[in-house]
Protein backbone atom coordinates (compact mmCIF):
# COMPACT_ATOMS: atom_id res chain seq x y z
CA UNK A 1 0.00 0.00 0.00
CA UNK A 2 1.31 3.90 -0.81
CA UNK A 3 0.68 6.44 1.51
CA UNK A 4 1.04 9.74 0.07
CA UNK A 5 2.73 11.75 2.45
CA UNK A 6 0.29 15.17 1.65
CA UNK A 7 -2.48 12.68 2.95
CA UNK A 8 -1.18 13.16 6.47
CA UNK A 9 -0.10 16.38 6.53
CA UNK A 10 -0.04 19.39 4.17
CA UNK A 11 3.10 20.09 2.14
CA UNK A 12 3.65 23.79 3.47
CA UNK A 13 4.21 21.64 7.21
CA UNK A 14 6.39 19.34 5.35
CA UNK A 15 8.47 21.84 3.59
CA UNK A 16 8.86 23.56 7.16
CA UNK A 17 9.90 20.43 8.88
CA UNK A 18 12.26 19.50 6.35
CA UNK A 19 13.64 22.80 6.59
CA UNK A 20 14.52 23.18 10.13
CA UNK A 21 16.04 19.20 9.85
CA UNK A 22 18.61 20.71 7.08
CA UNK A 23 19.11 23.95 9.43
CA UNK A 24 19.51 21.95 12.19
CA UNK A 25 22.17 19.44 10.73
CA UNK A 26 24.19 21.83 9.57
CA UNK A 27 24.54 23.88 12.86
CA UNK A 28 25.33 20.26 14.27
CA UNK A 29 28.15 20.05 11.63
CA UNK A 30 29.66 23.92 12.26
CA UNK A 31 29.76 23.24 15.99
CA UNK A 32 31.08 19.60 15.70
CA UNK A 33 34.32 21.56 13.51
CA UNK A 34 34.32 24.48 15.72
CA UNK A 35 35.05 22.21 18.36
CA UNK A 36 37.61 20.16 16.66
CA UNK A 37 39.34 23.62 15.53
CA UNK A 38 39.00 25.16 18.94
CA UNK A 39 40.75 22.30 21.36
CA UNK A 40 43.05 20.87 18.17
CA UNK A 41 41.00 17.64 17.97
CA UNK A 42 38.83 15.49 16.23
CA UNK A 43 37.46 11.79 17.59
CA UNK A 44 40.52 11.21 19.81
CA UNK A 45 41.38 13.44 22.93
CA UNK A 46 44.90 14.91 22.17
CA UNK A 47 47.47 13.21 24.47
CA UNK A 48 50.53 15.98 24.17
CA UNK A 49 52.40 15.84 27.45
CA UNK A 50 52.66 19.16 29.12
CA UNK A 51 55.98 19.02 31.21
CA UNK A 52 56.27 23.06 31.25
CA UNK A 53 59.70 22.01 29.27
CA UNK A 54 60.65 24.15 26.54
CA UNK A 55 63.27 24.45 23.84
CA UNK A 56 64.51 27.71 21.77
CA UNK A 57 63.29 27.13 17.86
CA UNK A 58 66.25 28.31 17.22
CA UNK A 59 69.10 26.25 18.68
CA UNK A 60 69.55 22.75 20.08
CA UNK A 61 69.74 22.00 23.69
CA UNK A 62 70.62 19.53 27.34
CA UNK A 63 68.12 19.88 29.87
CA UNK A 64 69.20 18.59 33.40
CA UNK A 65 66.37 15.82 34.65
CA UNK A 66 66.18 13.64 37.66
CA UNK A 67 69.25 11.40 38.11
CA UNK A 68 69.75 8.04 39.07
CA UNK A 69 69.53 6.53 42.45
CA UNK A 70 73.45 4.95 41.77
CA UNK A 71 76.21 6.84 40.13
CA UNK A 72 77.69 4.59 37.25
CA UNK A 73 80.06 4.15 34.82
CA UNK A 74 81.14 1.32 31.96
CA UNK A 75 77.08 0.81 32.74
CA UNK A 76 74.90 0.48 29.25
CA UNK A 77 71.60 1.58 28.50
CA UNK A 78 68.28 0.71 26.02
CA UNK A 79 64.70 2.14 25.68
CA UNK A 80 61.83 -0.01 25.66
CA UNK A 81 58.20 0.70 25.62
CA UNK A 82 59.21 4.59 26.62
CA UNK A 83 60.65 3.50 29.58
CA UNK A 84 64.66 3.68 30.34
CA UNK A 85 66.87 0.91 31.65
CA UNK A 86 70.39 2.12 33.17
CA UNK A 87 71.84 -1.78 33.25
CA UNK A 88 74.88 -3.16 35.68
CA UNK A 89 78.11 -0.98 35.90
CA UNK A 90 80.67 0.42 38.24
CA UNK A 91 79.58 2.39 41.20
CA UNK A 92 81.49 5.06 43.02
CA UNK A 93 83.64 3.01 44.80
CA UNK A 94 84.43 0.85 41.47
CA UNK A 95 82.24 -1.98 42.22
CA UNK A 96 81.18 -3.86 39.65
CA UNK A 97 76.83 -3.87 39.73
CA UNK A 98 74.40 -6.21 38.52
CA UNK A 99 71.28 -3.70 39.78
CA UNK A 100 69.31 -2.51 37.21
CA UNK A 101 67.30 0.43 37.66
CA UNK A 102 64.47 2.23 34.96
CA UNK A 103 63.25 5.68 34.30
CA UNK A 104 59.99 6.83 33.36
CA UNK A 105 60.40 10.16 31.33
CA UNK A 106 56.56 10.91 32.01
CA UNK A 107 57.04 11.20 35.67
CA UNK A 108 60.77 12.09 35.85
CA UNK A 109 61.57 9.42 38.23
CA UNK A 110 63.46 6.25 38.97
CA UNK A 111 62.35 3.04 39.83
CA UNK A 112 64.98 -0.41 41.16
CA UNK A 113 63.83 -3.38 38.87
CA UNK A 114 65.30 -6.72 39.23
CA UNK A 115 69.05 -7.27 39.31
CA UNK A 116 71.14 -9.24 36.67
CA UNK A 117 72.36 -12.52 37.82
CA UNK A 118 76.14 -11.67 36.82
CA UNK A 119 77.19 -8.56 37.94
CA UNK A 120 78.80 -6.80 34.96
CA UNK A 121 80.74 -3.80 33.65
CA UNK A 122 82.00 -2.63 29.78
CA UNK A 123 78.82 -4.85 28.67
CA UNK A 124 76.65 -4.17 25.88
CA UNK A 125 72.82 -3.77 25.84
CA UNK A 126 70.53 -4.36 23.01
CA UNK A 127 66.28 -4.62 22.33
CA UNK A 128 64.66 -7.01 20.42
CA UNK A 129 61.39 -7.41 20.49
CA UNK A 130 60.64 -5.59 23.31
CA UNK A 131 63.64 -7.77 25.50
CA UNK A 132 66.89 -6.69 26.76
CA UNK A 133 69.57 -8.36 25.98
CA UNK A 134 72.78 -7.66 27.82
CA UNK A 135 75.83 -9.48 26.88
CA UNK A 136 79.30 -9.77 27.51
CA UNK A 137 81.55 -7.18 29.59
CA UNK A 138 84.12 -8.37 32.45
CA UNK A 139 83.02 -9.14 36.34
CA UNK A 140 86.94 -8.47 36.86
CA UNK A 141 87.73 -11.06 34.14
CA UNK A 142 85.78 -10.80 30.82
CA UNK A 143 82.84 -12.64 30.10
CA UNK A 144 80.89 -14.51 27.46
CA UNK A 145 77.67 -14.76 29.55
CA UNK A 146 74.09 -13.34 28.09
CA UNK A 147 71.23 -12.36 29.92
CA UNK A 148 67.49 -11.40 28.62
CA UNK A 149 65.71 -9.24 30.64
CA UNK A 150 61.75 -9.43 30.62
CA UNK A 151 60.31 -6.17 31.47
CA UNK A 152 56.50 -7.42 31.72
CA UNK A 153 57.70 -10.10 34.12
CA UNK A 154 60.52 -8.35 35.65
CA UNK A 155 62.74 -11.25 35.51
CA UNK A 156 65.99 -12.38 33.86
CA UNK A 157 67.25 -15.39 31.89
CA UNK A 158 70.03 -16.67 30.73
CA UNK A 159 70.28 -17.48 27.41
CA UNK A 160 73.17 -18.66 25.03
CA UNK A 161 76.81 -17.51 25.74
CA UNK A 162 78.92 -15.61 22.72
CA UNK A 163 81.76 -17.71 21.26
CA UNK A 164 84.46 -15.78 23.27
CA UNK A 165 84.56 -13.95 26.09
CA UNK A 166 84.43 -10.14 25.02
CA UNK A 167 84.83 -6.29 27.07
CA UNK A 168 84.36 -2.91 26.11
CA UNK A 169 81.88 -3.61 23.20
CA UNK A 170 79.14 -1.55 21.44
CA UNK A 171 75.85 -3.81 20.21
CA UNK A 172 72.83 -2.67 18.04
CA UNK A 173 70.22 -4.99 16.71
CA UNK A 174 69.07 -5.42 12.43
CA UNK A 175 66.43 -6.96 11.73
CA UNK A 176 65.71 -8.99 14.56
CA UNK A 177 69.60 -10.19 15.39
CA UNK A 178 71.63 -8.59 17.41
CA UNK A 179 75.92 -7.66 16.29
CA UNK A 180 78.04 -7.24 18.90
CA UNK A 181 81.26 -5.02 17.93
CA UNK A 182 84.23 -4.25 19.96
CA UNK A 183 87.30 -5.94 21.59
CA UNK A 184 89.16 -6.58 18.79
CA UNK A 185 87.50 -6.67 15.09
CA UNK A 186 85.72 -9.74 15.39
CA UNK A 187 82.09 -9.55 15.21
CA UNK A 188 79.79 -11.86 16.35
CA UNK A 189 75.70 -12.07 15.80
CA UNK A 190 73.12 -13.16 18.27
CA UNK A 191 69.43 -14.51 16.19
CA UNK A 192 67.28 -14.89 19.28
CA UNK A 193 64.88 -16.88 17.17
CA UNK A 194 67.09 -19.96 17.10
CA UNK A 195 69.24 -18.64 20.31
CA UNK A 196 72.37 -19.18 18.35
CA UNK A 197 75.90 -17.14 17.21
CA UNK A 198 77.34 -16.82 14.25
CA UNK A 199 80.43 -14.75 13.61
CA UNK A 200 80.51 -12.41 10.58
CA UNK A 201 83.31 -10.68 8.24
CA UNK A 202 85.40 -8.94 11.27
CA UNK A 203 86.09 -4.83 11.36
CA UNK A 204 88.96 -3.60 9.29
CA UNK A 205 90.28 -1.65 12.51
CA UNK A 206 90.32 -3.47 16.09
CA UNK A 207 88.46 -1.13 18.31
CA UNK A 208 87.95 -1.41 21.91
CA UNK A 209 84.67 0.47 23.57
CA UNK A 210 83.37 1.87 20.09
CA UNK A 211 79.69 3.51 19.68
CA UNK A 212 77.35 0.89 17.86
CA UNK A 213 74.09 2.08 15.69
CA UNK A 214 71.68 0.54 13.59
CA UNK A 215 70.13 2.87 10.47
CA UNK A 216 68.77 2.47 7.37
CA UNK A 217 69.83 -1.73 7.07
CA UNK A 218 73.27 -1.06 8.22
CA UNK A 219 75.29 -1.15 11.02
CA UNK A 220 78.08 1.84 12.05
CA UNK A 221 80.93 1.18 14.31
CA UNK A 222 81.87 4.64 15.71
CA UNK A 223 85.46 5.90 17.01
CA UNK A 224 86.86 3.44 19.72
CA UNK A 225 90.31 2.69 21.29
CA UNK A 226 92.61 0.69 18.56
CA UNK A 227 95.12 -1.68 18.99
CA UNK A 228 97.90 1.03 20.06
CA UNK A 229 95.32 2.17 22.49
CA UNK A 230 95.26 5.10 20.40
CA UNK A 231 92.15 7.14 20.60
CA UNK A 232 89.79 7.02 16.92
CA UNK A 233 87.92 9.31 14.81
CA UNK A 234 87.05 6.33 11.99
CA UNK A 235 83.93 5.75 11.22
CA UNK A 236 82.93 1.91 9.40
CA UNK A 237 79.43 0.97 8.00
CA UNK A 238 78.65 -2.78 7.86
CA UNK A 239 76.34 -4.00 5.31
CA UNK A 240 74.58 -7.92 5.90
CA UNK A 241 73.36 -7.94 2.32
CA UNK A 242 77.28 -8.34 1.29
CA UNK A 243 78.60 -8.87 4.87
CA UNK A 244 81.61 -5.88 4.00
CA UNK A 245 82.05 -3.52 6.00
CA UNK A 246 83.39 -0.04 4.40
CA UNK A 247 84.89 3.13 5.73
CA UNK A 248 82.49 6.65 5.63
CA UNK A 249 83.40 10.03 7.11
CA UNK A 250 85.35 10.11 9.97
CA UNK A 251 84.19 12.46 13.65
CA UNK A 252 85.59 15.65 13.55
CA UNK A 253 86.52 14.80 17.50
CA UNK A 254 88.69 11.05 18.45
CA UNK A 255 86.19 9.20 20.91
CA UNK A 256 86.24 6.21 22.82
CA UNK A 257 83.67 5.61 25.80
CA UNK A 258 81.04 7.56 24.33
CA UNK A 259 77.45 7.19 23.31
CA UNK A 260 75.79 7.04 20.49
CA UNK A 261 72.28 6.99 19.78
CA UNK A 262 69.72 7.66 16.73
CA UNK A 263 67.55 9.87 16.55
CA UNK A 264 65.44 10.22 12.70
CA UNK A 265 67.87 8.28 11.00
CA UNK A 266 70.51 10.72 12.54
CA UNK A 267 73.37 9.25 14.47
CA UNK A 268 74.50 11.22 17.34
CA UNK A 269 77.88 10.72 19.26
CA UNK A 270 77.69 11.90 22.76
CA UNK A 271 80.73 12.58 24.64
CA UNK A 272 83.47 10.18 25.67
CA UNK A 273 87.28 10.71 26.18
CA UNK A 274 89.11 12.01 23.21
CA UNK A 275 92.63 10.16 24.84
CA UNK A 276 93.26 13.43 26.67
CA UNK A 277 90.02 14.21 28.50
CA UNK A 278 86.56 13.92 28.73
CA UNK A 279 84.54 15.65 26.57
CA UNK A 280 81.47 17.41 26.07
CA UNK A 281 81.10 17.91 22.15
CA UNK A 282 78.50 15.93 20.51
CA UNK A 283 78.66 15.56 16.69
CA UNK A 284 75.29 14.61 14.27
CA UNK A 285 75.83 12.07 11.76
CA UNK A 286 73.92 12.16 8.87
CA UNK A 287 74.11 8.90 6.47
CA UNK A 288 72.43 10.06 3.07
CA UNK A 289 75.39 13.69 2.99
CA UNK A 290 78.18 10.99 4.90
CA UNK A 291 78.86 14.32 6.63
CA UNK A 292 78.94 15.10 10.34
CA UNK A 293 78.12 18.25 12.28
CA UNK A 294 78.40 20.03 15.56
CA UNK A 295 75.63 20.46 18.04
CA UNK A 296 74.84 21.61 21.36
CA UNK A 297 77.07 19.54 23.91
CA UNK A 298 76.59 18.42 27.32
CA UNK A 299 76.49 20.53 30.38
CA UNK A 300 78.89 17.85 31.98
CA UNK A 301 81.92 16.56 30.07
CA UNK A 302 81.77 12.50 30.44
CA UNK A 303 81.87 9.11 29.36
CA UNK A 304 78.77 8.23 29.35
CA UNK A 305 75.56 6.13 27.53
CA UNK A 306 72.45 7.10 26.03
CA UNK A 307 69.02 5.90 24.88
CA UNK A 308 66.69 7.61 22.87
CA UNK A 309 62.63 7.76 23.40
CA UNK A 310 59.74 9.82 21.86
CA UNK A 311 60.86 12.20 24.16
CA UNK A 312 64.61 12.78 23.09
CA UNK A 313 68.28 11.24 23.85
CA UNK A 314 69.07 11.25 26.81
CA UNK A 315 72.95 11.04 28.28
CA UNK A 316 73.09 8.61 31.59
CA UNK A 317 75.56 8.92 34.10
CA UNK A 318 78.93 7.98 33.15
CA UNK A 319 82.30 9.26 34.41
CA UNK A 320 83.45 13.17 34.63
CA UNK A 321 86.49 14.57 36.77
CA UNK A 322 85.12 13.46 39.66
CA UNK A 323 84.23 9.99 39.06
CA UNK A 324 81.34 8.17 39.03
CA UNK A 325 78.41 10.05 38.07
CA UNK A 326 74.28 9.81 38.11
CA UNK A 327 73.81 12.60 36.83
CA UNK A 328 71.11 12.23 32.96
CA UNK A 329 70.44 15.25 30.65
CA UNK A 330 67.69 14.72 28.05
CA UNK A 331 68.76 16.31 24.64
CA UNK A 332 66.13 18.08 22.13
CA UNK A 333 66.66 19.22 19.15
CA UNK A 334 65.45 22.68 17.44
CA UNK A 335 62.40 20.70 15.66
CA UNK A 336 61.17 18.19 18.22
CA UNK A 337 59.83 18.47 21.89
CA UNK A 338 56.50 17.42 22.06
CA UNK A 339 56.05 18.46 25.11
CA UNK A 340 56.29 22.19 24.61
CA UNK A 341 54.16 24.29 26.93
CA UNK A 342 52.18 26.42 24.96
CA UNK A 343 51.57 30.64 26.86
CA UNK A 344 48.77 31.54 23.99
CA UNK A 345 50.67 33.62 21.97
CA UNK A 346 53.72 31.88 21.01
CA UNK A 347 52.56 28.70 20.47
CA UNK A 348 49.50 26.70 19.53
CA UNK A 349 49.39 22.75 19.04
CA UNK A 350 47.22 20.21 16.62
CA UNK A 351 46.83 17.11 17.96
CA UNK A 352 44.72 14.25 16.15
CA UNK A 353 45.54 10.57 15.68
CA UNK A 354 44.22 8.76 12.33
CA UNK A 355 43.17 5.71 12.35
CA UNK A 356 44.46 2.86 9.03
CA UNK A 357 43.64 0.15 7.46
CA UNK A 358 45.83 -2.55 5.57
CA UNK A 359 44.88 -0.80 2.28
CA UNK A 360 46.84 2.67 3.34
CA UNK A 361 49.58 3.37 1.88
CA UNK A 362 50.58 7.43 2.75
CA UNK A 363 49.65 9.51 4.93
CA UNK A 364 49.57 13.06 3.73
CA UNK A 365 49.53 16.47 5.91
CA UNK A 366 48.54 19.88 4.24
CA UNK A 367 49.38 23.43 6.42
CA UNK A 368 48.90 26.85 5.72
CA UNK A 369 50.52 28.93 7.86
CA UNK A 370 53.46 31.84 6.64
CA UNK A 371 56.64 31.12 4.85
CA UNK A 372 59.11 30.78 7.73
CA UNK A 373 56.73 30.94 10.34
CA UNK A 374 58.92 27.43 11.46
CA UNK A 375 56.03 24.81 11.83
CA UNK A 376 56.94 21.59 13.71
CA UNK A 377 55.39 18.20 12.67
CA UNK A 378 56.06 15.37 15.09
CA UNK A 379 54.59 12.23 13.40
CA UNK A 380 54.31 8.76 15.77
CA UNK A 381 53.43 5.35 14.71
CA UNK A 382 51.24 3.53 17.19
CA UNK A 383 51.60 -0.23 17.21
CA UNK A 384 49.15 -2.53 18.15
CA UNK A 385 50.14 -2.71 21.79
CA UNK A 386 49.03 1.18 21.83
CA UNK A 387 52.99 2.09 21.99
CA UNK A 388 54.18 5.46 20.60
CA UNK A 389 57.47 5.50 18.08
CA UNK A 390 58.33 8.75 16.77
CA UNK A 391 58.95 8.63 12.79
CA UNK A 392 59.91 11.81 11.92
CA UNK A 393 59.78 15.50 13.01
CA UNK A 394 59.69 18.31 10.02
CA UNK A 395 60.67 21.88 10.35
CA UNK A 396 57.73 22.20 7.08
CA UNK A 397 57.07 25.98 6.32
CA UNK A 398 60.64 27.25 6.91
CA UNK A 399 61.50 24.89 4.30
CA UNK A 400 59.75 26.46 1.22
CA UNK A 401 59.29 29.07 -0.65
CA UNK A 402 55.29 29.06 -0.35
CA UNK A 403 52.92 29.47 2.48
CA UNK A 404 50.91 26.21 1.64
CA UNK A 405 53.31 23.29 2.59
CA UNK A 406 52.12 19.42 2.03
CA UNK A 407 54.44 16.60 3.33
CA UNK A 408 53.93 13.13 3.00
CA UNK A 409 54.78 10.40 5.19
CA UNK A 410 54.88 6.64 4.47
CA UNK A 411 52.56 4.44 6.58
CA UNK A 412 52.99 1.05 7.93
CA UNK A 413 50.71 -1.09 8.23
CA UNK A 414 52.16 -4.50 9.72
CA UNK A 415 51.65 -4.19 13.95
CA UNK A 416 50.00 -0.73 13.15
CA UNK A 417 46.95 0.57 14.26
CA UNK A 418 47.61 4.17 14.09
CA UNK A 419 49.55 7.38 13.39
CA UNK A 420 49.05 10.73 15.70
CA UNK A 421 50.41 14.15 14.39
CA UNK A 422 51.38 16.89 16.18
CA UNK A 423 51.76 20.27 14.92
CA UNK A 424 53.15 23.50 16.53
CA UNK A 425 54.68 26.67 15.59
CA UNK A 426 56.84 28.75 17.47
CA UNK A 427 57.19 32.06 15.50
CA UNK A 428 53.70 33.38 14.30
CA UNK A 429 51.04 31.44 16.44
CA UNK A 430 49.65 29.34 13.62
CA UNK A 431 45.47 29.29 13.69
CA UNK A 432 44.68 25.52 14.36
CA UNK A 433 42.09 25.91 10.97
CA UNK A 434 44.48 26.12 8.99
CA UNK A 435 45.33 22.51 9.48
CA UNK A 436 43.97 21.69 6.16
CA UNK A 437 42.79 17.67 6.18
CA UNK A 438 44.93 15.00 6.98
CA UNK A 439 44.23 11.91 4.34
CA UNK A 440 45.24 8.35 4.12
CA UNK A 441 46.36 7.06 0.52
CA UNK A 442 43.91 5.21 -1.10
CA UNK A 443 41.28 6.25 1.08
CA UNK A 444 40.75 9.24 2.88
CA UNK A 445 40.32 9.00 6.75
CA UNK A 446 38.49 11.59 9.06
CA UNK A 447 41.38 13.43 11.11
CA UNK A 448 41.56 16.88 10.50
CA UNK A 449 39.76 20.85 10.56
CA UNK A 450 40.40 23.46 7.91
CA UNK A 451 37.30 22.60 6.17
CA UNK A 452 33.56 21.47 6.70
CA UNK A 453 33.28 18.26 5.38
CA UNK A 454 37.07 17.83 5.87
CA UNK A 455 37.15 14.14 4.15
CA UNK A 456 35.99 11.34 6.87
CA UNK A 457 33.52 8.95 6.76
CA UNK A 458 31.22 11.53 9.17
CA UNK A 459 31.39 13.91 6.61
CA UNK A 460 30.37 11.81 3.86
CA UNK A 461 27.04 10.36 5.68
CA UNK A 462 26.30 14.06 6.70
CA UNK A 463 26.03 14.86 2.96
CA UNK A 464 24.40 11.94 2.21
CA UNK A 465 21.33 12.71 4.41
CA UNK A 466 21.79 16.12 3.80
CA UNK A 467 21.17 15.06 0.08
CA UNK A 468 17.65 12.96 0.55
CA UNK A 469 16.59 15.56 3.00
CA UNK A 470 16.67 18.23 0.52
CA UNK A 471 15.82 15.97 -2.82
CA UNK A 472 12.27 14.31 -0.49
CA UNK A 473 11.97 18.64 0.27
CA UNK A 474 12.08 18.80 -3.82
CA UNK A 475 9.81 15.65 -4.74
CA UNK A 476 7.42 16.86 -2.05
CA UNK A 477 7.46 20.34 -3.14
CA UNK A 478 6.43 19.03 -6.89
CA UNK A 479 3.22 17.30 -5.50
């Protein structure tokens, strides 16, 4: 049976009530953006840490932050899940440690976790798969021993030994294995899937204590102590698709004892003891230029180690003039800091997190701001256990000659679930709406302001009901 709608009512009612639906909707729609535009968010609170930390746009910099319980030195560190483990050591009175203790960068504190079972000292530390590894080093003679530390169960293991007994080393992990580097020019790797070593095609210099960093498929030893026990500058890449290793650019400054630690593909080398003192001076590596640069060094010249979180790199105790330290300085650079608190006029934040699917391919981000106006964009991959990595950090406008700027970032999708963008400026006060929409390639995702219907599957019902609303206002009008 039809029911004509005029039947029931008369079509000037209708036409009315139709009206005030389409009025109504699309004051729903204005205030849904004004709020997203006003508080920098769309379906997901923002979740930007305010620390009331802040950096100069301008320059790089060391903050001081809280120190460890223990002062150590010949101690190693690694970052997992945010958190930051300062591992075994030599305490003030030259002891060698197996305690273990962890910071937590969101609360600035320290925490005792369980102790190694073999106290150690000159070991190396590595992460795979969300376990610590710590490996080697010298109890007063030098050891072969391996431990894997559990962080959700607080509890070590031991797992298989190296081949030889090795001190002083550097380790970083590839792909799921871990190389160990140092004492000599061996070089041994650790597959944790099989629990097994294999040694690989050995370093063309013997180096003692080097700095040892994983980027872009390769592997960089960095400085060291040679055979002479002469202090290094030489720099070697290692490459597993040919198992060669090759010289690149050396440091500007000798180093042995130092850090390093990477931060967007970026190789930083923190400190150490150039063979006539400790040192401050930290030098950037960047692989794609095989060039190094200068940048802000630490407050306290040491020996030292470093990890690196969302957060920045941060430089744990060590040794300085006086001896052991636990003293830890957190290092930002000019385009990164997060956590930067904004006053109202000098700086305003846009925080959303976009949601993929297996399909996505990019992710792209479109501002309008003013040609050198500096706008940051921190860009974090969330995995699947709701863990933030950052991926990149872009200082966009300052960077062309335009004041539109679109940058596109590759997504993941394997142990993915999202990616969060944050966006501030520290010169002009950038207007949060003119964070034009932030789209996933092939399909567009909801996840930005700048315009009404800024892309997302919201926007497309709204205009979909929008549409029969006003074509049922048309048909009924006609009757």
């Amino acid at each position: 049976m039809t029911i004509n709608i005029s039947n029931i009512v008369n079509r000037k009612s209708v036409r009315c009530l139709v009206l005030v639906v389409v009025a109504l909707m699309t004051i729903t729609s204005l205030a849904g953006l004004a709020a997203a535009d006003l508080d920098g968010t769309d379906s997901i609170d923002a979740q930007t840490t305010m620390d009331g930390n802040s950096i100069d746009s301008g320059s790089d910099s060391w903050t001081n932050v809280s120190s460890m319980p223990t002062p150590r030195n010949g101690h190693a560190v690694a970052a997992v899940d945010g958190m930051i483990y300062a591992v075994g050591g030599l305490d003030s009175s030259f002891n060698t440690l197996s305690s273990v203790e962890r910071y937590d960068p969101g609360s600035d504190s320290w925490t005792t976790v369980s102790s190694m079972s073999t106290p150690r000292n000159g070991h190396a530390v590595s992460v795979v798969d969300g376990m610590i590894y710590a490996i080697g080093g010298s109890d007063g003679s030098s050891l072969s021993v391996v431990e894997r530390y559990d962080p959700g169960s607080d509890s070590w293991t031991n797992v298989s030994s190296m081949p030889t007994v090795k001190t002083n080393i550097g380790a970083a992990t590839l792909n799921g294995e871990v190389y160990v580097v140092g004492d000599g020019s061996s070089v041994a790797r650790y597959d944790p899937g099989s629990d097994s070593w294999t040694n690989v095609s050995s370093l063309s210099t013997v180096r003692k204590k080097p700095g040892v960093a994983a980027v872009d498929g390769s592997i960089y030893a960095v400085g060291g102590r040679g055979s002479s026990f002469d202090t290094l500058s030489s720099v070697e890449r290692y490459d597993p698709g040919s198992d060669s290793w090759t010289n690149v650019s050396s440091l500007s400054t000798t180093r042995t004892r130092h850090a390093v630690s990477v931060v967007d593909g970026m190789i930083y080398a923190i400190g150490g003891n150039d063979g006539s003192g400790r040192l401050s001076v930290v030098e950037r590596y960047d692989p794609g230029s095989d060039s190094w640069t200068n940048v802000s060094s630490l407050s306290t010249a040491r020996e030292t180690s470093a990890a690196t979180t969302a957060d920045g790199v941060y430089a744990i105790g060590g040794y300085d003039a006086s001896g052991s330290v636990s003293t830890v300085e957190r290092f930002t650079t000019a385009t990164e800091d997060p956590s930067v608190t904004p006053d109202g006029t000098e700086t305003e934040f846009y925080n959303d997190t976009t949601q993929i699917d297996a399909n996505a391919t990019d992710l792209e981000v479109t501002i309008n701001g003013t040609n050198g106006s500096d706008v940051f964009i921190n860009y974090y991959r969330i995995d699947d256990n709701g863990t933030e990595v950052l991926e990149s950090e872009d200082n966009i406008l300052s960077a062309v000659a335009s004041d539109q700027a679109t940058t596109t970032y590759p997504v993941q999708t394997e142990n993915t679930s999202a990616y969060r963008v944050v966006i501030h400026d520290n010169a002009t006060g950038l207007s949060l709406t003119d964070v034009g929409p932030i789209s996933v390639s092939p399909a567009e995702i909801s996840g930005g302001g700048g315009s009404l219907f800024g892309g997302g599957e919201s926007s497309q019902t709204t205009l979909f009901i929008i549409g029969v609303v006003v074509v049922g206002y048309v048909l009924i009008g006609r009757k």
